[in-house]
Protein backbone atom coordinates (compact mmCIF):
# COMPACT_ATOMS: atom_id res chain seq x y z
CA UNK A 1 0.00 0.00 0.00
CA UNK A 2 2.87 2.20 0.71
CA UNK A 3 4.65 1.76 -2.72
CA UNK A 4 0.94 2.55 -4.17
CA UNK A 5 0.46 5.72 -2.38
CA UNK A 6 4.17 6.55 -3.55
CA UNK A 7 4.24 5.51 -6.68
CA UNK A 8 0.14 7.55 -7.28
CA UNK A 9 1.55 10.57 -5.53
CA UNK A 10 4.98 10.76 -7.71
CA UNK A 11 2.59 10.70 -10.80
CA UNK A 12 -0.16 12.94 -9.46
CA UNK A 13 -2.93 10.75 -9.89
CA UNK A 14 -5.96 10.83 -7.60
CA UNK A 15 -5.75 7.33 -5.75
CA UNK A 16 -8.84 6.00 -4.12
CA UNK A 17 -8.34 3.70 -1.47
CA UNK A 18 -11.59 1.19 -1.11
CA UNK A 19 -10.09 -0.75 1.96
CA UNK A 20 -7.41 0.67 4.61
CA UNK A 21 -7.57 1.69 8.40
CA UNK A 22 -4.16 3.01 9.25
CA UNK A 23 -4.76 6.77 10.03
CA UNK A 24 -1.06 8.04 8.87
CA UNK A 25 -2.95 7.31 5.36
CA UNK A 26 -5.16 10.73 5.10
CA UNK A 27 -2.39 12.21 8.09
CA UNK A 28 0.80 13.10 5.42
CA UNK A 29 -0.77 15.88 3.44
CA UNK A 30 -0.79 13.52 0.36
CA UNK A 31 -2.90 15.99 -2.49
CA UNK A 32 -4.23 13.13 -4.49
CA UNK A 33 -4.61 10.44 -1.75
CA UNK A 34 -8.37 10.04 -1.03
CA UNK A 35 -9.87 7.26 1.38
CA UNK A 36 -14.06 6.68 1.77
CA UNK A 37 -12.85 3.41 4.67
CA UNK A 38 -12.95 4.47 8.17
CA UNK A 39 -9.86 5.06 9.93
CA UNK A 40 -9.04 3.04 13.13
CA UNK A 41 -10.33 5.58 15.31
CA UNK A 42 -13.66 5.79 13.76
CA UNK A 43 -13.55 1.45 14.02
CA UNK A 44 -13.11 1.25 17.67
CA UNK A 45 -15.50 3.88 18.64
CA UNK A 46 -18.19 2.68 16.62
CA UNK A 47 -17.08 -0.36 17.79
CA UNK A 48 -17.33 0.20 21.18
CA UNK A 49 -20.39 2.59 20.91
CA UNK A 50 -22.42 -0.32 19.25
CA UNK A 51 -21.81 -2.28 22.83
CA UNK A 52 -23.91 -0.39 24.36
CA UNK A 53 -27.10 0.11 21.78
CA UNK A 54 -26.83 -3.94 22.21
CA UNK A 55 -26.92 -3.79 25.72
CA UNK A 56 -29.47 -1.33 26.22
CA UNK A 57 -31.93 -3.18 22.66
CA UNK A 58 -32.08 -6.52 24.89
CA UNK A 59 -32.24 -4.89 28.42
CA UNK A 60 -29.02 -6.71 29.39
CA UNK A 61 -26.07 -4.88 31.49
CA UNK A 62 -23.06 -7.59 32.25
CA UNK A 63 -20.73 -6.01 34.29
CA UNK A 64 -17.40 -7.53 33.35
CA UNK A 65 -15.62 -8.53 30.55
CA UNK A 66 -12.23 -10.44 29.32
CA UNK A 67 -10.47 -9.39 26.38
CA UNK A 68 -8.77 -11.67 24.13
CA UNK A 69 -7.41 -10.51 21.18
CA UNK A 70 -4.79 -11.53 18.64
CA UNK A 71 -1.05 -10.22 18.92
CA UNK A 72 -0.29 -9.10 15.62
CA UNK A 73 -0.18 -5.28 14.43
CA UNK A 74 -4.09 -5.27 13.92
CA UNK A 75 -4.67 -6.49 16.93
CA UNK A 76 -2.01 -4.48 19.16
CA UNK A 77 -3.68 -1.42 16.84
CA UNK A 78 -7.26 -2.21 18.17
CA UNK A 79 -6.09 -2.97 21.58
CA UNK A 80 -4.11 0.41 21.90
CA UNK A 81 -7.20 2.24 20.43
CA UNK A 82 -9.40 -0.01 22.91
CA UNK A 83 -7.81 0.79 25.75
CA UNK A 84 -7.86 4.62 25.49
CA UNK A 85 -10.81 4.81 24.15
CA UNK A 86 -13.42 2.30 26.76
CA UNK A 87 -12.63 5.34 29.54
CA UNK A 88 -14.53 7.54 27.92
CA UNK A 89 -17.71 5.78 27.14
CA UNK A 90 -19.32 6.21 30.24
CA UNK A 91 -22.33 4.82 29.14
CA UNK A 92 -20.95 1.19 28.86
CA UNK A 93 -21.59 -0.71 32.07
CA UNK A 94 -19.09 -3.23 31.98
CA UNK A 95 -15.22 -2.83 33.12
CA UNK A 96 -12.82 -5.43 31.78
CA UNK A 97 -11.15 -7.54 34.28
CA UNK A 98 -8.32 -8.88 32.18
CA UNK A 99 -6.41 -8.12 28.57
CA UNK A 100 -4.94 -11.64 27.30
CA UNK A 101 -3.30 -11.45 24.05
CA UNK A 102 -2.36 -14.71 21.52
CA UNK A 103 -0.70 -15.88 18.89
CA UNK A 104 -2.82 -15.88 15.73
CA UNK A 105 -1.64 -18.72 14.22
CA UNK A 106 -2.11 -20.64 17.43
CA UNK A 107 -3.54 -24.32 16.86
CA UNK A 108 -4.18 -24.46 20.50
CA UNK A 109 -5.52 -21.84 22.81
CA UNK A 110 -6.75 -23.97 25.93
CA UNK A 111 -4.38 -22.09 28.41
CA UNK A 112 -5.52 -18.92 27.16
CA UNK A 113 -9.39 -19.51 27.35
CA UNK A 114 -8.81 -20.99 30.95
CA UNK A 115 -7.02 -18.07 31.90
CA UNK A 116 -10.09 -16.23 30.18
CA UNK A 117 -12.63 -18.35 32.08
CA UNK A 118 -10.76 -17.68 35.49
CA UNK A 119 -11.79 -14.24 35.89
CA UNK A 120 -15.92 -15.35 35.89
CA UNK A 121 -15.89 -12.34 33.14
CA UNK A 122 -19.67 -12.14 31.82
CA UNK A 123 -18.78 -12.03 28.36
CA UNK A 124 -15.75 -12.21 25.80
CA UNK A 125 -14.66 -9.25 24.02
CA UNK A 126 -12.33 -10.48 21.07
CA UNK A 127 -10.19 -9.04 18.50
CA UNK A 128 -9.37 -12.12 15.97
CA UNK A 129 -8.65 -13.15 12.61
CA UNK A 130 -10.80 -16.40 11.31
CA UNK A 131 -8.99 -19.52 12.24
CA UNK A 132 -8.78 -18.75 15.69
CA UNK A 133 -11.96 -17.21 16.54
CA UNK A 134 -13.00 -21.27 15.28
CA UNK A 135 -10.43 -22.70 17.78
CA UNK A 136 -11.75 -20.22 20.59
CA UNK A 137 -15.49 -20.99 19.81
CA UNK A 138 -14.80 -24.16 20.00
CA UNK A 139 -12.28 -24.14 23.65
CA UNK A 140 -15.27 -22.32 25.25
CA UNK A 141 -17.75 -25.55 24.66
CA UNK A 142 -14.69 -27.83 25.62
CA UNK A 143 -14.30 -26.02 28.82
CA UNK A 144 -17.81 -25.26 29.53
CA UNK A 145 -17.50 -21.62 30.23
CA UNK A 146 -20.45 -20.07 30.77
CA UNK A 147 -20.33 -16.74 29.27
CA UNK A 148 -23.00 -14.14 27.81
CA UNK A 149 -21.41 -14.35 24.90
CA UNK A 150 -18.45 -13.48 22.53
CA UNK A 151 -18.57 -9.85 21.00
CA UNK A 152 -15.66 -8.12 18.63
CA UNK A 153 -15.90 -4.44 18.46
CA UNK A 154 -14.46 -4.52 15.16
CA UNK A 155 -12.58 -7.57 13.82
CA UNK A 156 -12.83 -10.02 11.12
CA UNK A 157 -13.03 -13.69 11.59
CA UNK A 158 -16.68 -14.28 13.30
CA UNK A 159 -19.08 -12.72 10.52
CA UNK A 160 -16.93 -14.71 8.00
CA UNK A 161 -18.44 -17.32 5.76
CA UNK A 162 -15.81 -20.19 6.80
CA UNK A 163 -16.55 -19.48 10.27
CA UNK A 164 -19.97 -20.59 9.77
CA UNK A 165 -19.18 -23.48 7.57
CA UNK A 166 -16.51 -24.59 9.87
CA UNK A 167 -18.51 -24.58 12.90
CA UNK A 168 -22.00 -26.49 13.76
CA UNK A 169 -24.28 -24.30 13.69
CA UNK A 170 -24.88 -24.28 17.34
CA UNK A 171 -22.15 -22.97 18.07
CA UNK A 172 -21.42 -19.98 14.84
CA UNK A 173 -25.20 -18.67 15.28
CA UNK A 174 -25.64 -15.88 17.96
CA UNK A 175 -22.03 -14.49 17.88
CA UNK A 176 -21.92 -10.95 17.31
CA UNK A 177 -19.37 -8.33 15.26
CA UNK A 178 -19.48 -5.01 14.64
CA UNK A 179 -17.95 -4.01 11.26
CA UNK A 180 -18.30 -1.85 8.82
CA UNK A 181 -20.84 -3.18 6.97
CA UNK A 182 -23.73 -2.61 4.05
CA UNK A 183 -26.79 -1.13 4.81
CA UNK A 184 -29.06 -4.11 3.63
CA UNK A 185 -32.35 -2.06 2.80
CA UNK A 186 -31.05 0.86 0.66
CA UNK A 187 -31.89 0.83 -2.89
CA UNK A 188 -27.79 1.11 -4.37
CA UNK A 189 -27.79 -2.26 -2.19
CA UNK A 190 -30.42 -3.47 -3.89
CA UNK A 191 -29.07 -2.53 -7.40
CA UNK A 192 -25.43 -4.17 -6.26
CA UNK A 193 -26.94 -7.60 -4.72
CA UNK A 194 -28.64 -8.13 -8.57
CA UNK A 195 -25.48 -7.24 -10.27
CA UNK A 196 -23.21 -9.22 -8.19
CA UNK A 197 -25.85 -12.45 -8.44
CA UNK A 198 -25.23 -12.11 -12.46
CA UNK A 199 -21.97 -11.53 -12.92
CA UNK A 200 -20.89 -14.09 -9.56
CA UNK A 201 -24.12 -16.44 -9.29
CA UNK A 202 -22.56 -18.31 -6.90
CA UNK A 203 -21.29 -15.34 -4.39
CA UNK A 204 -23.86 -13.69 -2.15
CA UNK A 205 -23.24 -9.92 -0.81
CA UNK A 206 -23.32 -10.87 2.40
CA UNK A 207 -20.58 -13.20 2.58
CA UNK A 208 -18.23 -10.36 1.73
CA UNK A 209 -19.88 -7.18 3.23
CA UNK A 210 -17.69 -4.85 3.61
CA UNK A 211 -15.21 -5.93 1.34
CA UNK A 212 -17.57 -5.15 -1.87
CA UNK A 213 -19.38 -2.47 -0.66
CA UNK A 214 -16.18 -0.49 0.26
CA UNK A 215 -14.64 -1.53 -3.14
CA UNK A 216 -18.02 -1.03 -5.03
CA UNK A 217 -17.96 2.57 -3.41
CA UNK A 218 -14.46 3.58 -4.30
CA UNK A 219 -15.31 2.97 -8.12
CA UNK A 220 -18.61 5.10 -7.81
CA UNK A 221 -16.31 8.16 -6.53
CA UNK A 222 -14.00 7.78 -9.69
CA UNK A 223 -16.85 7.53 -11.88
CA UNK A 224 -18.67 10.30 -10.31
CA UNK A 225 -15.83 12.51 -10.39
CA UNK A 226 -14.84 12.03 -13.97
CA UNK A 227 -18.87 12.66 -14.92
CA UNK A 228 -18.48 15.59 -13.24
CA UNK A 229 -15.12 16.66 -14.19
CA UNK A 230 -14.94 15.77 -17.59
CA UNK A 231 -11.40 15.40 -18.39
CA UNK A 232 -8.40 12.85 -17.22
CA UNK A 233 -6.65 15.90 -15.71
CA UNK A 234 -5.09 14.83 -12.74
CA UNK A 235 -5.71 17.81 -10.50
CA UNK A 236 -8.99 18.43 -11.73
CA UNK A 237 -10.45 15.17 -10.89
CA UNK A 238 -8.50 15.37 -7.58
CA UNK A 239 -10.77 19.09 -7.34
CA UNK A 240 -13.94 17.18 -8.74
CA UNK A 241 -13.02 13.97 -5.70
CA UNK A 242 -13.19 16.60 -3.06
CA UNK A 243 -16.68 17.83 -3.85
CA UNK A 244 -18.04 14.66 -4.02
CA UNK A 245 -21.21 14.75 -2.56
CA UNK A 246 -23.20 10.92 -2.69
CA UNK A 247 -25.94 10.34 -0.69
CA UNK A 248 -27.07 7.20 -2.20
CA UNK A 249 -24.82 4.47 -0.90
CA UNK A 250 -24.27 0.99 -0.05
CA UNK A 251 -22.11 1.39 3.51
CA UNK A 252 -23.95 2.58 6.59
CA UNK A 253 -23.35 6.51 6.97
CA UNK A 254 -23.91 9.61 5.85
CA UNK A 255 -23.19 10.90 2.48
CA UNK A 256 -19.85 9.97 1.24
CA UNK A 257 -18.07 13.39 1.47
CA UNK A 258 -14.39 14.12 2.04
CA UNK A 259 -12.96 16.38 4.64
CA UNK A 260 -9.72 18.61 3.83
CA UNK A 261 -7.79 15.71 4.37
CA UNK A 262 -8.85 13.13 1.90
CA UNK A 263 -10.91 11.27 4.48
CA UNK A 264 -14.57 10.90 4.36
CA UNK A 265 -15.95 11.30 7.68
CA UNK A 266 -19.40 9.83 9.17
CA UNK A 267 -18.64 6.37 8.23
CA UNK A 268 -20.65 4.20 10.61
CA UNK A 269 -20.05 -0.25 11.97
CA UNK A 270 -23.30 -2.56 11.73
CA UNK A 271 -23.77 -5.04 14.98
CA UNK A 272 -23.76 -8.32 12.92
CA UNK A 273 -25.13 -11.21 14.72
CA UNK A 274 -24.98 -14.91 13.15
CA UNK A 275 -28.06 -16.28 12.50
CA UNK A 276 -28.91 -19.45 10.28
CA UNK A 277 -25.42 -19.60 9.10
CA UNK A 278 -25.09 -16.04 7.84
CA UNK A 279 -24.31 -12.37 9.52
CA UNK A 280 -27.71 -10.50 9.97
CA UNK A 281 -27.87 -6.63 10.68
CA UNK A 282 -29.36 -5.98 13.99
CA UNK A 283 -28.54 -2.69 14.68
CA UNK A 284 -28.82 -0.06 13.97
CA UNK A 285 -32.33 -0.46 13.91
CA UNK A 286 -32.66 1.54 10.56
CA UNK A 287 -30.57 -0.98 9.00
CA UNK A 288 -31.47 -4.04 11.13
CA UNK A 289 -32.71 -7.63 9.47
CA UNK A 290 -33.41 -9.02 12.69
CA UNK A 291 -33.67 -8.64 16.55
CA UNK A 292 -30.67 -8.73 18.56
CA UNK A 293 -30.17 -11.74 20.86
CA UNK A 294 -28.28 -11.03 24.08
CA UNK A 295 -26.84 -13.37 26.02
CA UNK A 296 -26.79 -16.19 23.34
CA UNK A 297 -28.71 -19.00 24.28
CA UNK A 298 -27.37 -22.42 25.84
CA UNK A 299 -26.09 -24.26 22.57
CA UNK A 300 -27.18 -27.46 24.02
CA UNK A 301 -31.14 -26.30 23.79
């Protein structure tokens, strides 16, 4: 991404990033570096803000949590932000008892989850990647901890399609994410899901969420600036970028417009909870496909 941003900047042609969190990205001054994704900031408070519209949608307040999350630079990121951001939300009722960090690439995390289930936390909070948020799904049922549930406040790994086909679905259904997601009921949605079902009939929207929508989104600001701008002139459809103005959109959030930096601002997460082997929208209510469920229920019933 870094030789990109180099190599667009050197040449003076507007870049449009669909997919990239790192705030140094829009931070530089880069001219003709523009980014519609939501920094890492705007992740973990979204994140962290959707918490407590769960909480308070299923008239649950646990008052503990553990915090597991993976040890690579995403997750040290996310804990960093995490941790200096949970202070401030004064309207979450929970205070976590214990940070344990892991190896990604782990192929056993038993002394981990123990360590996890030794603090009688009411629920996980988890920052993971996909293969072990199956082994730690998997570690709670083997040690019969008897949590609320697992949560990530902004990860990838749970709302994935392998993690559902990986898992019984017992166990994937009722574990929640919150990600930056598609807003399932607008009409652009609507128009994307029926293109993406002829030209990929056997991919569905929303096993790739944010992936498409974000990409799908940074293609509709090139287009609409050149419509707009009329000519391949670099600095004029870098002008023509910064007065984009779209209001009709596939991501949750407010019109897609960017700030002085490059950075489009308003971008909001969806609370994804699995249900019948896929990730459904339940908040924010605008958006939602179903009701949230909170704590999950027994997966013996």
């Amino acid at each position: 991404l870094e030789f990109r941003r180099v190599l667009f900047r050197s040449r003076a042609v507007p870049f449009v990033i669909n997919i990239a969190a790192a705030p140094p990205i829009t931070e530089q001054g880069y001219k003709f570096v523009f980014r519609n994704f939501p920094t890492a900031i705007d992740l973990t408070v979204n994140g962290l803000a959707l918490l407590g519209d769960l909480f308070r949608a299923t008239n649950v307040a646990p008052r503990t949590a553990v915090f597991m999350h993976v040890n690579d630079t995403f997750g040290q990121a996310m804990n960093k932000g995490i941790s200096a951001t949970l202070p401030r939300l004064t309207n979450l009722p929970f205070k976590v008892l214990d940070t344990i960090s892991y190896d990604p690439a782990a192929k056993d995390l038993s002394v981990e989850v123990s360590k996890a289930k030794a603090t009688k936390a009411d629920f996980l909070m988890l920052v993971c990647r996909l293969n072990d948020a199956i082994i730690l799904r998997r570690e709670i049922v083997k040690q019969r901890w008897n949590i609320m549930g697992m949560i990530s406040p902004g990860s990838p790994g749970i709302y994935e399609d392998q993690f559902q086909k990986a898992l019984p679905r017992n166990l994937a259904d009722y574990c929640i994410s919150n990600n930056p997601w598609y807003n399932p009921k607008t009409q652009m949605t609507a128009a994307v899901i029926k293109q993406l079902a002829k030209q990929f009939p056997k991919e569905r929207l929303v096993t790739h969420g944010a992936n498409v929508s974000y990409t799908f989104e940074s293609i509709l600001i090139a287009a609409d600036a050149f419509k707009r701008a009329r000519t391949t002139n670099a600095k004029e459809l870098a002008d023509a970028i910064r007065q984009t103005n779209i209001v009709d959109r596939v991501s949750l959030g407010g019109p897609i417009k960017f700030n002085a930096k490059g950075q489009v601002e308003g971008n909001l997460s969806a609370c994804l909870q699995n249900r019948d082997g896929a990730p459904r929208v339940i908040l924010p209510v605008a958006a939602a496909e179903a009701k949230p469920v909170f704590p999950w229920p027994d997966y013996k019933a």
